[in-house]
Protein backbone atom coordinates (compact mmCIF):
# COMPACT_ATOMS: atom_id res chain seq x y z
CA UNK A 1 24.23 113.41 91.64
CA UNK A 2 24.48 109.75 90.30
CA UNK A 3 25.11 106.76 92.45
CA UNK A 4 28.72 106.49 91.72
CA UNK A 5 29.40 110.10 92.77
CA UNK A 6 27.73 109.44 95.76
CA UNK A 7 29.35 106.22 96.57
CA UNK A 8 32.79 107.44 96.24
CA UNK A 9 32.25 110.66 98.36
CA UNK A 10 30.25 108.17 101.21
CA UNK A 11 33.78 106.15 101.13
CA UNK A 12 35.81 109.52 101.34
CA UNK A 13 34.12 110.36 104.58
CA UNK A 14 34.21 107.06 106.40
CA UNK A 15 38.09 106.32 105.26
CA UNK A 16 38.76 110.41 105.52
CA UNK A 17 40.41 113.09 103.24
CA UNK A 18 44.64 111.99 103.44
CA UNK A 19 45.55 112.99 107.00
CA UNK A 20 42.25 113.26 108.48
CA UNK A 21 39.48 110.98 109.69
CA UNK A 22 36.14 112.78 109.60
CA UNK A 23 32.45 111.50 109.36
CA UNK A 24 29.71 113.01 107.73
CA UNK A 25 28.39 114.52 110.63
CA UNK A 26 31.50 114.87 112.68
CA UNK A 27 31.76 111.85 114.08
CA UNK A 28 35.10 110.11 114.30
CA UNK A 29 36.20 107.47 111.69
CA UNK A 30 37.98 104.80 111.30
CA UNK A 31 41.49 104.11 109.42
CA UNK A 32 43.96 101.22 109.20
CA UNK A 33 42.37 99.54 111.96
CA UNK A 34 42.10 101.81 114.51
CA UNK A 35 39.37 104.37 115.62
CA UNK A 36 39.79 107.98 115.80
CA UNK A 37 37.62 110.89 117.77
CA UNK A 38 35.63 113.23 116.02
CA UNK A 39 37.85 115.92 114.12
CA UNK A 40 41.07 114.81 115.40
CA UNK A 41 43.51 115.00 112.47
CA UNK A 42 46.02 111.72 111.43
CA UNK A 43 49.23 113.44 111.31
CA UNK A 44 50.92 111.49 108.47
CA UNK A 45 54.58 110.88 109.29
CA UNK A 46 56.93 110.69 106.23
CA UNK A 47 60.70 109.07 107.50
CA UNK A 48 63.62 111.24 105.98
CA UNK A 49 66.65 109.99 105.72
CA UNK A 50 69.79 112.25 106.56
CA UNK A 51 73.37 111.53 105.73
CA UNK A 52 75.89 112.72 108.58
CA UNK A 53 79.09 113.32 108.15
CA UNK A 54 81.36 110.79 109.80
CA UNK A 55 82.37 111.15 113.59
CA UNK A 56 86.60 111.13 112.55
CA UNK A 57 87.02 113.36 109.23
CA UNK A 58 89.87 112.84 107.52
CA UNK A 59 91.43 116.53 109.03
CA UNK A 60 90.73 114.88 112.33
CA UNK A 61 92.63 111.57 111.70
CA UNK A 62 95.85 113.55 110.26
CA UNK A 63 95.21 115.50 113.92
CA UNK A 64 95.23 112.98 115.97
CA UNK A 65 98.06 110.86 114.62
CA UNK A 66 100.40 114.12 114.71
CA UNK A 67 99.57 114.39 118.42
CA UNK A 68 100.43 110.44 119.08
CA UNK A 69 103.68 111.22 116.90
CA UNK A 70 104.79 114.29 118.42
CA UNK A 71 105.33 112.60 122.05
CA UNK A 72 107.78 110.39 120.58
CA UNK A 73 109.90 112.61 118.82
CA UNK A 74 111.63 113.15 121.43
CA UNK A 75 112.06 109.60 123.51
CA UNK A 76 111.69 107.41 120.14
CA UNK A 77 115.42 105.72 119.65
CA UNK A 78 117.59 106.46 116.51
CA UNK A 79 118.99 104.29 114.03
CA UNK A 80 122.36 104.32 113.13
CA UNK A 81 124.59 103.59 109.95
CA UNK A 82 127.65 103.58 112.06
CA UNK A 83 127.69 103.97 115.36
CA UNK A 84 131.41 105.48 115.02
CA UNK A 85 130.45 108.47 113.29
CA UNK A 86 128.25 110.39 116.08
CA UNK A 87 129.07 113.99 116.89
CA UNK A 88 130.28 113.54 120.14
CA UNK A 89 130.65 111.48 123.35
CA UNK A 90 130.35 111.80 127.23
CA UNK A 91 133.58 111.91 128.58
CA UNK A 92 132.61 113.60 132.29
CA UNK A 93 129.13 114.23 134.23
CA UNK A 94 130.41 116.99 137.05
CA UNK A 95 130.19 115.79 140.18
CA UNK A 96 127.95 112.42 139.85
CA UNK A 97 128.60 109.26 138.03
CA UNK A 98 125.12 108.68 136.57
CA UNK A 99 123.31 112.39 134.88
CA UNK A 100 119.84 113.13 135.96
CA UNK A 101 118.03 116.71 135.52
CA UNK A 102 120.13 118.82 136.20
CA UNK A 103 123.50 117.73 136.16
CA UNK A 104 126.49 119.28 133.80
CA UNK A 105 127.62 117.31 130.87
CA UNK A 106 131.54 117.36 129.67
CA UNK A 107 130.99 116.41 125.77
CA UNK A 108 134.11 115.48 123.59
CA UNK A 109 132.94 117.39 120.54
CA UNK A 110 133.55 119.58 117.57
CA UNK A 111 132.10 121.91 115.64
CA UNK A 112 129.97 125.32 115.54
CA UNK A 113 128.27 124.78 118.84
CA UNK A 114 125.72 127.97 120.15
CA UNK A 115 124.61 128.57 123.84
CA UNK A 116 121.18 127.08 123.64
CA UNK A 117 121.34 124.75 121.17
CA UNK A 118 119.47 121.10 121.95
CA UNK A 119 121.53 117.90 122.07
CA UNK A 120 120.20 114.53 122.30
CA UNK A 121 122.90 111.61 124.24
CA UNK A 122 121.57 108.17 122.91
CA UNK A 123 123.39 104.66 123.34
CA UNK A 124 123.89 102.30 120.64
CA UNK A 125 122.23 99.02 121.20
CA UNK A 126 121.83 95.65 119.40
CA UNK A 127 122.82 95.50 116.03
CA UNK A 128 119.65 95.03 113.53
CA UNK A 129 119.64 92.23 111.03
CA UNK A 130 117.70 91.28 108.21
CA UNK A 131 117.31 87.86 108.61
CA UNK A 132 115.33 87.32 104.77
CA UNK A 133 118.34 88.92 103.06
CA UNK A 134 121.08 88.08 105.49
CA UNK A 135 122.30 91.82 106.07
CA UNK A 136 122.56 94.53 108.61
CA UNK A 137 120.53 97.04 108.65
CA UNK A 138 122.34 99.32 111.22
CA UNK A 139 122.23 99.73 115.29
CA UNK A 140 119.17 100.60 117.25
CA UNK A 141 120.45 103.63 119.55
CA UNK A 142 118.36 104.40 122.39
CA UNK A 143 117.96 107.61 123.35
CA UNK A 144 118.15 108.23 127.11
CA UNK A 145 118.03 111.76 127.64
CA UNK A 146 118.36 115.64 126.40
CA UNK A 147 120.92 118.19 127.30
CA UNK A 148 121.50 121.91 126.22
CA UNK A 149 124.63 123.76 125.38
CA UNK A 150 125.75 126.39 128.02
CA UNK A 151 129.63 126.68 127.28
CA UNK A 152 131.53 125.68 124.60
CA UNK A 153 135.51 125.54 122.65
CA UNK A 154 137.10 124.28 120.21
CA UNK A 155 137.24 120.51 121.85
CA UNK A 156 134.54 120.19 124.17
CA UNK A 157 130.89 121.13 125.52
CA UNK A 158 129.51 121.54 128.52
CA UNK A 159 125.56 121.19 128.63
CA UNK A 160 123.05 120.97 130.96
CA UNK A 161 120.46 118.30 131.52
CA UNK A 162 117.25 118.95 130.48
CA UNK A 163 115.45 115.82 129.90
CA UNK A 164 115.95 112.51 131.46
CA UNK A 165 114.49 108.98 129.81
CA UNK A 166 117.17 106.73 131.20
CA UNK A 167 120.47 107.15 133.63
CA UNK A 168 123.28 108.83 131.38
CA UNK A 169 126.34 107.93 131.66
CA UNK A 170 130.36 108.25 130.42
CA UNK A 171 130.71 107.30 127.32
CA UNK A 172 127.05 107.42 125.93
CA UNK A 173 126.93 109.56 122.45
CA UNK A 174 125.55 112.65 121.83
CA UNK A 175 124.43 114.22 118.65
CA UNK A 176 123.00 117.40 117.33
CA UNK A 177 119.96 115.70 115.66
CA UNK A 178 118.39 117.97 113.14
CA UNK A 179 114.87 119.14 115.13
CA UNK A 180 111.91 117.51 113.29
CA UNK A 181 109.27 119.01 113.16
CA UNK A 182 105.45 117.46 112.67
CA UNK A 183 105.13 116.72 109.16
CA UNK A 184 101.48 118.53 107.97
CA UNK A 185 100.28 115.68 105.95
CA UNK A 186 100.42 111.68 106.40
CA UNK A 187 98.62 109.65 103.66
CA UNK A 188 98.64 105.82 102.51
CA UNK A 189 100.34 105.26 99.21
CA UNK A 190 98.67 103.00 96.92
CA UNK A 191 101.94 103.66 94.34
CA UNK A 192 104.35 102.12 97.33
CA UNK A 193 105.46 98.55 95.80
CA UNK A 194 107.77 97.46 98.49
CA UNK A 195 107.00 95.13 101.70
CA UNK A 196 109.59 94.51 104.68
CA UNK A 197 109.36 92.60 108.50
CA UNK A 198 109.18 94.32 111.51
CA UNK A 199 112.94 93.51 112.91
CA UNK A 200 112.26 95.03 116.67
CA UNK A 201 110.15 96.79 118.82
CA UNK A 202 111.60 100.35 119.93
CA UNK A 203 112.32 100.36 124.36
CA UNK A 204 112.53 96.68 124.61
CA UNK A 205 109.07 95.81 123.67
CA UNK A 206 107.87 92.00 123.34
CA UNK A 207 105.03 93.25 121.08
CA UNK A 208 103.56 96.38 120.24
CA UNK A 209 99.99 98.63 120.29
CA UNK A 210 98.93 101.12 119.33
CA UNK A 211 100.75 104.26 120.29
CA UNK A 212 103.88 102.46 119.89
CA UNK A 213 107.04 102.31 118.03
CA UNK A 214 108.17 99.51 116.04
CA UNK A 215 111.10 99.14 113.28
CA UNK A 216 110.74 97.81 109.93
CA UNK A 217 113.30 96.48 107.55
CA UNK A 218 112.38 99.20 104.44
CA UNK A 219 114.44 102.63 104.45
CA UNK A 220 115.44 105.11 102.19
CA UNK A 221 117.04 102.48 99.89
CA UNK A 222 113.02 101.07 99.51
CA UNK A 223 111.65 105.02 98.88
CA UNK A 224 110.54 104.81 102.21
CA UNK A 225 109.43 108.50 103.81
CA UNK A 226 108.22 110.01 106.81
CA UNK A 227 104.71 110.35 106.70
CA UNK A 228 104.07 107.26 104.68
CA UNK A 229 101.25 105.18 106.38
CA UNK A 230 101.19 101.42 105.42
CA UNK A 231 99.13 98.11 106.53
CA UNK A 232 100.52 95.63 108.78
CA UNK A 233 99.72 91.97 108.29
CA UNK A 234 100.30 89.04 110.57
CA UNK A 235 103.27 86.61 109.70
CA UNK A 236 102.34 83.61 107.67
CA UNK A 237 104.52 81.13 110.08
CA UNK A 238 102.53 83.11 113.04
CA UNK A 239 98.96 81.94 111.40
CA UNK A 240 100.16 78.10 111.02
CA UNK A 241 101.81 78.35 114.67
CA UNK A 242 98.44 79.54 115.97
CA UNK A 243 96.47 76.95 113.99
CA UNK A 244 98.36 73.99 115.24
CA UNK A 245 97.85 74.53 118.80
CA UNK A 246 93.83 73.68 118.25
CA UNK A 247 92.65 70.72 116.81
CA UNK A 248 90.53 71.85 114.11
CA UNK A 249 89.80 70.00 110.65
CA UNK A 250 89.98 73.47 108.24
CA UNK A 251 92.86 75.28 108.46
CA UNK A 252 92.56 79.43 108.86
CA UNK A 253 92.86 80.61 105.20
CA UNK A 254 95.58 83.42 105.10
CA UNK A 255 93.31 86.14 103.37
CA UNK A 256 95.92 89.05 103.57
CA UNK A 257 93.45 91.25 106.13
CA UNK A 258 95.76 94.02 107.91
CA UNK A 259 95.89 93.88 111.91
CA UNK A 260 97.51 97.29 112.02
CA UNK A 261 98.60 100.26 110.36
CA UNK A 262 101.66 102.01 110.68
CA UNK A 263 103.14 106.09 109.88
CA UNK A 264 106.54 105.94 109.23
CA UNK A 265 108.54 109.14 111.06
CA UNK A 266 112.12 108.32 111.24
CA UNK A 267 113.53 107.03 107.80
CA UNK A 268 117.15 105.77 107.58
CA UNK A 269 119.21 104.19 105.06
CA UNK A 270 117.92 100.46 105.26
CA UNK A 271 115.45 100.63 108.37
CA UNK A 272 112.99 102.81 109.78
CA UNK A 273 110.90 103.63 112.67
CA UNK A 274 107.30 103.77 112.50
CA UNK A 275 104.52 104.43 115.26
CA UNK A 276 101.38 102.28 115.13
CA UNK A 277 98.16 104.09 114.51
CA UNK A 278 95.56 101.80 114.81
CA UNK A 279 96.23 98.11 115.86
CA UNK A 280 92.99 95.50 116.28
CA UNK A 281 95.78 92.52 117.72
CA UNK A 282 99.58 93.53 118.98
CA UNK A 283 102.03 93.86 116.20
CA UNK A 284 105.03 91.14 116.70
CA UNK A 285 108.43 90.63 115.36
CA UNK A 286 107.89 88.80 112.18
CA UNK A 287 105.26 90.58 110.89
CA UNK A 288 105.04 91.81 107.60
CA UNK A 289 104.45 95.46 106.13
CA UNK A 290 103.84 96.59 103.03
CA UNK A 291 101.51 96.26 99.78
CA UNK A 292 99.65 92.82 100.86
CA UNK A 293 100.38 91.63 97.11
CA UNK A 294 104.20 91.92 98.05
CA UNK A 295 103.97 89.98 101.04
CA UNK A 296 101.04 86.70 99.46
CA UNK A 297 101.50 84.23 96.94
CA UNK A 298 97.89 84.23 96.80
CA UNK A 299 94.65 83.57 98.39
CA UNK A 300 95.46 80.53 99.86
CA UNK A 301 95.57 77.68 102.55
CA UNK A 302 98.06 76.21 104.13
């Protein structure tokens, strides 16, 4: 055996075979510093990385945003083209002068009316306007309770309370709104070129979160939908407001970054309500929906 042969094995037993430490006689070694006992293997630890899959799948996000939508199906206010053309009105509550649970309805109403069937009484409201184009964009009915039908002629129905949001009273309307039902799918639509304000928070809201209702100058007229999910940025005027109050020598740039996003679930003519989904600061009158390239000049400061 030459030297070299014998060199390299000498080196192979005081640095050890890859993932043990063994001298020539048994005795322990030592490797990267640090001494070992005699015939105690280095276990060799290779880190593996592992790609999960993320916490909220996309099946769970279209999950949990039909449970948030489903509760307000039935309290969430309508919007009306006319007021004038609901199905019916309260004429006479039996016995009380405010409904609760309960109580019997007298409706003044026509049409093909079936024991069972599910009304909803709403009152109109304030009138919405579109200040940016200087038109109406209907009234904001509340609704304030649900009754069912339990007798019924040619000229009136009587139905019971089921539901109670707010005190009903003479001369509230009731319509047979169509029952909606949970769409199966919501998705964001990249293809959606149209931007409008929020024009009012649903209930008499200052401001809203998430889990609540806002409505949004874009309806049917704008190919609006229900299901259609869209970003919500903050007002322009609302960024300069906010900068003022603080003496500071850079103004905030007004990158179009979304504070919210929105599913839209009840779509009328020129206005629509939509619950918010995910909000990181309140949503406020003002504030702008839509494609951001709809709603920005450009990338710019004040």
């Amino acid at each position: 055996m030459n030297g070299r042969v014998r060199l390299v094995l000498c080196l192979l037993m005081v640095l050890g075979w890859p993932g043990v430490v063994m001298g020539a006689s048994g005795a322990g070694g030592t490797k990267g510093g640090k001494t070992y006992a005699a015939g105690l293997p280095v276990v060799t630890l290779t880190p593996q990385v592992k790609t999960l899959p993320p916490v909220i799948d996309e099946d769970s996000w279209q999950k949990a945003t039909a449970f948030a939508l489903e509760g307000q199906l039935l309290q969430a206010s309508w919007i009306l083209d006319d007021p004038g053309m609901s199905g019916g009105r309260v004429v006479q509550i039996i016995a009380k002068e405010m409904a609760d649970t309960g109580s019997r309805l007298v409706i003044s109403a026509t049409g093909n009316w079936h024991a069972g069937d599910r009304l909803t009484i709403h009152r109109p409201g304030v009138e919405l306007h579109d200040a940016e184009k200087g038109q109406s964009l209907g009234w904001l009915s509340e609704t304030v309770g649900m009754a069912e039908v339990v007798a019924f002629d040619d000229q009136k129905v009587t139905a019971t309370v089921v539901k109670v949001f707010k005190e009903m009273m003479v001369g509230d309307l009731v319509d047979a709104f169509y029952n909606e039902k949970i769409l199966p799918r919501f998705r964001e639509d990249p293809d959606f070129g149209a931007s409008g304000s929020v024009i009012a928070m649903d209930r008499d809201l200052e401001m809203a979160a998430t889990g609540q209702v806002v409505v949004v100058g874009l309806g049917m007229k704008d190919r609006a939908y229900p299901g259609l999910v869209l970003p919500v940025y903050q007002h322009v005027s609302q960024k300069i407001d906010s900068w003022s109050m603080f003496s500071s020598p850079e103004p905030p740039r007004l990158d179009p970054l979304p504070i919210a996003d929105v599913v839209f679930f009840r779509v009328a003519a020129k206005a629509s309500l939509a619950l918010v989904i995910r909000a990181i600061e309140p949503v406020e009158k003002g504030d702008r929906i839509g494609r951001p390239n709809c709603i920005f000049s450009g990338n710019e400061n004040p």
